[in-house]
Protein backbone atom coordinates (compact mmCIF):
# COMPACT_ATOMS: atom_id res chain seq x y z
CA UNK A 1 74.66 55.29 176.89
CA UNK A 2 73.90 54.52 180.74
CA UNK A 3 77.71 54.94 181.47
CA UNK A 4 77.54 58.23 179.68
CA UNK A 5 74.48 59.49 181.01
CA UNK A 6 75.91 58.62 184.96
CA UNK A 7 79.54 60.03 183.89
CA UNK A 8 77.82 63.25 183.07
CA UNK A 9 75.85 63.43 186.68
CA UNK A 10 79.25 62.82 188.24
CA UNK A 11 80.82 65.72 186.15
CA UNK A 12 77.77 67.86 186.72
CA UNK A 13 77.92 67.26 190.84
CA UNK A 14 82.06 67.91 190.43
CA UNK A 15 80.68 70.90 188.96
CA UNK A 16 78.21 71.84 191.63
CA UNK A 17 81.28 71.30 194.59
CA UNK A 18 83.31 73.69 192.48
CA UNK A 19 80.59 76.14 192.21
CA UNK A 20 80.22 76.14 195.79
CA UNK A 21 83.85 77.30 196.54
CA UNK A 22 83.81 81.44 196.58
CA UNK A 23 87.81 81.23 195.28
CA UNK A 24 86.74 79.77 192.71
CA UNK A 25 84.85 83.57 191.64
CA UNK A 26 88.37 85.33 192.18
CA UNK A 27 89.91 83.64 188.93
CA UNK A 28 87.53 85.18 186.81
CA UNK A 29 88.07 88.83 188.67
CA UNK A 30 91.78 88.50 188.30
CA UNK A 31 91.69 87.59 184.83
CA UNK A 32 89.66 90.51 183.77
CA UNK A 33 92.02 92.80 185.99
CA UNK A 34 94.95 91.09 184.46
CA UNK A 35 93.83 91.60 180.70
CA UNK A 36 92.80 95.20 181.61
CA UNK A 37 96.01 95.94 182.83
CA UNK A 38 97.65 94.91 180.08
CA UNK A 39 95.24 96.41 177.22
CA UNK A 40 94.98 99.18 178.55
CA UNK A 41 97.50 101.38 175.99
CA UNK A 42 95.18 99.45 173.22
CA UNK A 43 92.21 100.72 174.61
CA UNK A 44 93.88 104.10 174.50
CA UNK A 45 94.71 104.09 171.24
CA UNK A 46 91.89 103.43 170.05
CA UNK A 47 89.71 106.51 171.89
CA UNK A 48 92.78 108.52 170.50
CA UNK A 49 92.16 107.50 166.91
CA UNK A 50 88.86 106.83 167.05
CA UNK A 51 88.98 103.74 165.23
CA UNK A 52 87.37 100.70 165.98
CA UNK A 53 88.65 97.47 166.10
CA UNK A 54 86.74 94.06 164.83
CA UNK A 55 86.06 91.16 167.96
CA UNK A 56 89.14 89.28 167.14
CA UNK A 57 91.32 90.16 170.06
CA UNK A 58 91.59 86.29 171.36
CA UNK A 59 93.59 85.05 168.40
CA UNK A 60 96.25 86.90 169.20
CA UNK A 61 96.42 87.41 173.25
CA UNK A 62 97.96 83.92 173.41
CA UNK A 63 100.78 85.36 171.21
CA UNK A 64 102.16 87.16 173.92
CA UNK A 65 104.64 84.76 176.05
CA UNK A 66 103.41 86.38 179.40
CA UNK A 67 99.87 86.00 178.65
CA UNK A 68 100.11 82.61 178.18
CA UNK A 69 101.94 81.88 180.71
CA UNK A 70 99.29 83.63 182.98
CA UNK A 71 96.05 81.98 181.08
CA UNK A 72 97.82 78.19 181.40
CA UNK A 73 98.51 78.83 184.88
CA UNK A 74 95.18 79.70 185.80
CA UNK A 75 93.77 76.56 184.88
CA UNK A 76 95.98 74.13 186.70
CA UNK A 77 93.61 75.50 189.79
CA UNK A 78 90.85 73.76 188.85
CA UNK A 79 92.82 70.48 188.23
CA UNK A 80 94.95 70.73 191.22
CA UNK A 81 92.72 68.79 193.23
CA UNK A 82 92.70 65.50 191.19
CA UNK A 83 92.12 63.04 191.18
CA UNK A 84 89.14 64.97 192.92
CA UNK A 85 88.33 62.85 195.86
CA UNK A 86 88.17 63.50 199.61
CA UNK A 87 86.40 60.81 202.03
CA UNK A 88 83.00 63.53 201.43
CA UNK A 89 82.47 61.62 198.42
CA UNK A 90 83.07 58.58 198.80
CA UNK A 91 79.34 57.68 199.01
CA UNK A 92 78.98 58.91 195.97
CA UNK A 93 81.60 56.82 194.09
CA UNK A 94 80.20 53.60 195.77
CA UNK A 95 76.62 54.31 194.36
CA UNK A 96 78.17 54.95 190.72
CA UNK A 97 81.40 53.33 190.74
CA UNK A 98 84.34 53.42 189.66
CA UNK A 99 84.77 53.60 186.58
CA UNK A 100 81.80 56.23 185.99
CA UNK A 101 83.85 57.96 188.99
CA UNK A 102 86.37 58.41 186.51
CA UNK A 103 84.64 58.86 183.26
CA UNK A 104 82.82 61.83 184.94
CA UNK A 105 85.86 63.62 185.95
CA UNK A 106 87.18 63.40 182.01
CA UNK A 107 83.75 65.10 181.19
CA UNK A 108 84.55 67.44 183.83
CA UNK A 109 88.24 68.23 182.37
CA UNK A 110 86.93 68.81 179.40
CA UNK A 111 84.09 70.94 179.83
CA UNK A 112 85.84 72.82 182.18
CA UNK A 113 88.88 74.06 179.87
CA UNK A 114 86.33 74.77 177.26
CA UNK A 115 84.34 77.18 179.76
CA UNK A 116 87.86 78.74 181.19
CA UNK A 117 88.64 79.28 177.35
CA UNK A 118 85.18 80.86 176.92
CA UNK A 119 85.84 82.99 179.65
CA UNK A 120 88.64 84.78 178.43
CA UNK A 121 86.50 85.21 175.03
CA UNK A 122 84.30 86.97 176.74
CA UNK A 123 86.87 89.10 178.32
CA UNK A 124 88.12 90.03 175.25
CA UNK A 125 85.65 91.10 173.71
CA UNK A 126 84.77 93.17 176.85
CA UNK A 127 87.78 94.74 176.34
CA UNK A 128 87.14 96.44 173.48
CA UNK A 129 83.87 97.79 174.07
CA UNK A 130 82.77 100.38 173.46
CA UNK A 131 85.65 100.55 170.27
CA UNK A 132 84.35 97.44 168.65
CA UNK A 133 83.09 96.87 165.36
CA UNK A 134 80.94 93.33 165.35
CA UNK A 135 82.50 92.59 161.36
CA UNK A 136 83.28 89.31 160.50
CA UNK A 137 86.75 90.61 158.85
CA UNK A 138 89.99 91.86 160.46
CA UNK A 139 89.74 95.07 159.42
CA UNK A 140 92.05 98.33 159.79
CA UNK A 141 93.20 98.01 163.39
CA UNK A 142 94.47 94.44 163.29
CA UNK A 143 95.86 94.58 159.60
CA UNK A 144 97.93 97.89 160.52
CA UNK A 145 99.15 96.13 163.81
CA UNK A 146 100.30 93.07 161.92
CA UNK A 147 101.81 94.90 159.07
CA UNK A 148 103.83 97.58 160.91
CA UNK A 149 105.86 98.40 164.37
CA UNK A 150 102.97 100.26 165.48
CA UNK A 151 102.08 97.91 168.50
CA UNK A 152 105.30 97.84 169.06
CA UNK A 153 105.41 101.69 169.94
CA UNK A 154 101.99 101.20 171.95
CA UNK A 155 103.92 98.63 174.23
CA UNK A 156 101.57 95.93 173.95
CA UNK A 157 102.36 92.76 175.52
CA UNK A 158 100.88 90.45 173.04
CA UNK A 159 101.93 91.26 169.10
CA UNK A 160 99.40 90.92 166.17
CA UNK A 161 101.14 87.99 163.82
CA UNK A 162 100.76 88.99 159.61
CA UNK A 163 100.63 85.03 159.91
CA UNK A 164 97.32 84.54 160.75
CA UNK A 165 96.25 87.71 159.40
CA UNK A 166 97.51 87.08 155.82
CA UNK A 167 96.63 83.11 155.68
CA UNK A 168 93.45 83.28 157.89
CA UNK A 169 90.14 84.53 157.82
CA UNK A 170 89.32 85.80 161.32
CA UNK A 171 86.73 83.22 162.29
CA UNK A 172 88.98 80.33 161.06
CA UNK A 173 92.05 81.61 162.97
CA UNK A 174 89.62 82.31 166.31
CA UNK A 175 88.62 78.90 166.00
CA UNK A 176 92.27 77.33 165.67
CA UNK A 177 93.44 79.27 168.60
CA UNK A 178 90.94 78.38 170.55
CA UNK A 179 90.33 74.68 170.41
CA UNK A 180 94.12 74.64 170.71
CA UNK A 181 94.15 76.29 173.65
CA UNK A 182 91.46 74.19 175.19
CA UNK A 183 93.84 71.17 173.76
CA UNK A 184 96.29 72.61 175.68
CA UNK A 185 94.62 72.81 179.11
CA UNK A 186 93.26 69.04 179.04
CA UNK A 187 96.44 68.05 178.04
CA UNK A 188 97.92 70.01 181.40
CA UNK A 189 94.83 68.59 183.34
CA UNK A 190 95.21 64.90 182.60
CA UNK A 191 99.38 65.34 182.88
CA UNK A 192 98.20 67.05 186.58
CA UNK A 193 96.24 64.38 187.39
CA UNK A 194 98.86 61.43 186.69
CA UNK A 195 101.60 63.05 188.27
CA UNK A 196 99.11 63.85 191.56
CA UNK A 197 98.72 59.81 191.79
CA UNK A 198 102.57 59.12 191.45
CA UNK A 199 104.48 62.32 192.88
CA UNK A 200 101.72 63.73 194.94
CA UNK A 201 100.04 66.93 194.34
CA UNK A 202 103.29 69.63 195.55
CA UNK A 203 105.62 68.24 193.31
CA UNK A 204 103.27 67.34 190.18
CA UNK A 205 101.89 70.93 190.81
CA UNK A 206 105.39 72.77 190.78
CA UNK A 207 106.52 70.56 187.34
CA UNK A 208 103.16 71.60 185.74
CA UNK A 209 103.34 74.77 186.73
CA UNK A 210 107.04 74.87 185.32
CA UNK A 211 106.11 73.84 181.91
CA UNK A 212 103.51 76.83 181.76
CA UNK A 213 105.71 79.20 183.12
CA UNK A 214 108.62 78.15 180.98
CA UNK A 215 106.93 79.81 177.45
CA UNK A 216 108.12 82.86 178.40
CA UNK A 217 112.11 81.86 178.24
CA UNK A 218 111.79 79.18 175.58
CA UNK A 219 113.20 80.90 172.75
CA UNK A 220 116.57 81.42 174.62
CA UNK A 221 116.82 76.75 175.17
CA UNK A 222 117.72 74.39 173.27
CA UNK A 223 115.08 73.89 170.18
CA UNK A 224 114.05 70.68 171.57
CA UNK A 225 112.40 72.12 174.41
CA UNK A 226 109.52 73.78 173.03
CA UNK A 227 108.31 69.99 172.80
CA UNK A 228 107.97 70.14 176.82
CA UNK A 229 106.35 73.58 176.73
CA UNK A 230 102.58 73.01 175.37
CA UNK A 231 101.77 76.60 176.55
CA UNK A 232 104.17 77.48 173.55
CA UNK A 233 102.31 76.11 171.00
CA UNK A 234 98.89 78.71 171.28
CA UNK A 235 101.03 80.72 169.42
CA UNK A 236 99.65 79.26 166.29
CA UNK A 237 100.89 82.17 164.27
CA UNK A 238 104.65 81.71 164.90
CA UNK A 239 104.27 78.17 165.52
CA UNK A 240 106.78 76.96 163.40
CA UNK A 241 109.27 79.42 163.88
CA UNK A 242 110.19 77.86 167.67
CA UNK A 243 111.89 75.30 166.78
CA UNK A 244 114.42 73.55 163.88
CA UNK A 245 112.02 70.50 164.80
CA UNK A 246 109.11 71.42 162.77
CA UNK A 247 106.42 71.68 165.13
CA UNK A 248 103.82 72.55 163.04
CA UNK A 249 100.03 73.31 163.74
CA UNK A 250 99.05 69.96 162.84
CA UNK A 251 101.40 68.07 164.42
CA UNK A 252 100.62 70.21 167.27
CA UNK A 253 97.52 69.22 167.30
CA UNK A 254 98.11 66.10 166.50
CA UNK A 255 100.42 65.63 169.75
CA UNK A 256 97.95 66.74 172.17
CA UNK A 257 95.29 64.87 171.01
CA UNK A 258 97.15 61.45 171.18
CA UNK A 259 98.80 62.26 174.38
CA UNK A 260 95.71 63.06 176.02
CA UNK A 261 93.93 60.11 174.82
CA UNK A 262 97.11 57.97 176.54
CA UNK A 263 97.32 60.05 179.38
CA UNK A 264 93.59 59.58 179.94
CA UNK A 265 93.87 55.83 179.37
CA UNK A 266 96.96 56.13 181.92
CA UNK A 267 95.00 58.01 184.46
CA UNK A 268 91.82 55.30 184.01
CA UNK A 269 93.63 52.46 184.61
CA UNK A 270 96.19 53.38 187.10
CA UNK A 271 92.92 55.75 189.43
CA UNK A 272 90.59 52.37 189.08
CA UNK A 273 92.90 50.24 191.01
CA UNK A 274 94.25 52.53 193.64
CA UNK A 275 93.41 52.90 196.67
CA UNK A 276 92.52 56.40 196.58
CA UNK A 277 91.03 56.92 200.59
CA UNK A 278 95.11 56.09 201.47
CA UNK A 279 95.86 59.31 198.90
């Protein structure tokens, strides 16, 4: 419990330095000019018809291959930096450690992808007011976008999937995209932080940043390569339909979640024993 409690000081001061830096204020800005941008024919349509659509937006932004190219590549800013040490700090990894060095920047991976992810919740939702119906159903807007070419015609650049609007009730599917996509962007931050302590942080950066940008010409390679594009997989309606492999949502899942864990055990060991005030 001790370990814990001092890992989560060390995320919580990692938190504090972040919080400090007045880029770090722009990603948010962007973002919200970003999604704008690019809902803005939605937004029309609906002051045209009047309707109103339900608070389920986020499930299906992350379908669109240039969305998620952009929300995956936002977060590698935040992990660029690991493994998050400069010789201003190193007074405070003496008085905690090592180890609880390390254990606190996990915490801070992981609460940090879960706050980006909230973040673009929030946008979304923003997005539709005032032309939002707080229902806990999908209602007429998204069932006539999945059903028929209609966003097509708007020129939206995400697509509404019947997938997850036939097999899912909205809450369920909100919750599968989203703890995939925070899945997603530990998995990116640990693989960020590895390659920092073996390639340095240029060339780990510029594979990373490959991988994310890659989603949006994946269907045109080889099957096989969807496996090396995690920012693929939020597409949790269509899922299955990138590759002959069978990438399902479970084994999705199920990837991330034991290549974190070995990437974090990876990242422990190797960060513990190096010399990081020669990195």
């Amino acid at each position: 419990m001790k370990m814990i409690l001092y890992s989560l000081k060390v995320c919580l001061y990692q938190i504090r330095i972040m919080s400090k830096n007045y880029k770090i204020y722009t990603i948010p800005v962007c973002l919200f000019i970003f999604m704008k941008s690019f809902l803005d024919p939605f937004r029309e349509f609906l002051i045209a018809s009047g309707e109103k659509a339900t608070p389920f937006l986020f499930p299906f932004f992350l379908n669109g291959k240039f969305c998620a190219a952009v929300v995956f590549a936002g977060i590698l800013l935040f992990f660029v930096d690991a493994p998050f040490y400069d010789k201003d700090k190193l007074f405070v990894m003496i008085r905690c450690g090592r180890a609880k060095w390390v254990t606190g920047h996990f915490f801070y991976i992981i609460f940090v992808s879960i706050g980006y992810m909230l973040c673009w919740v929030g946008i979304s939702v923003l997005m539709l007011i005032p032309r939002i119906d707080f229902s806990n159903e999908w209602g007429r807007v998204w069932t006539t976008l999945a059903l028929t070419d209609k966003a097509y015609e708007l020129g939206l650049s995400f697509y509404v999937t019947p997938e997850l609007v036939m097999n899912y009730q909205p809450v369920r599917a909100f919750f599968l995209v989203f703890g995939m996509g925070c899945l997603i962007c530990i998995f990116y931050g640990l693989c960020m932080w590895l390659l920092n302590i073996y390639l340095g942080k240029i060339i780990s950066f510029a594979v990373i940043m490959a991988s994310v940008l890659l989603v949006t010409r994946v269907e045109y390679m080889p099957p096989w390569m969807i496996y090396l594009v995690p920012s693929g997989w939020a597409d949790v309606g269509n899922l299955s339909a990138y590759t002959a492999h069978g990438l399902s949502i479970n084994k999705a899942n199920l990837i991330l979640i034991i290549g974190s864990i070995f990437l974090g055990i990876l990242v422990y060991w190797k960060t513990i024993r190096i010399d990081i005030a020669k990195g």
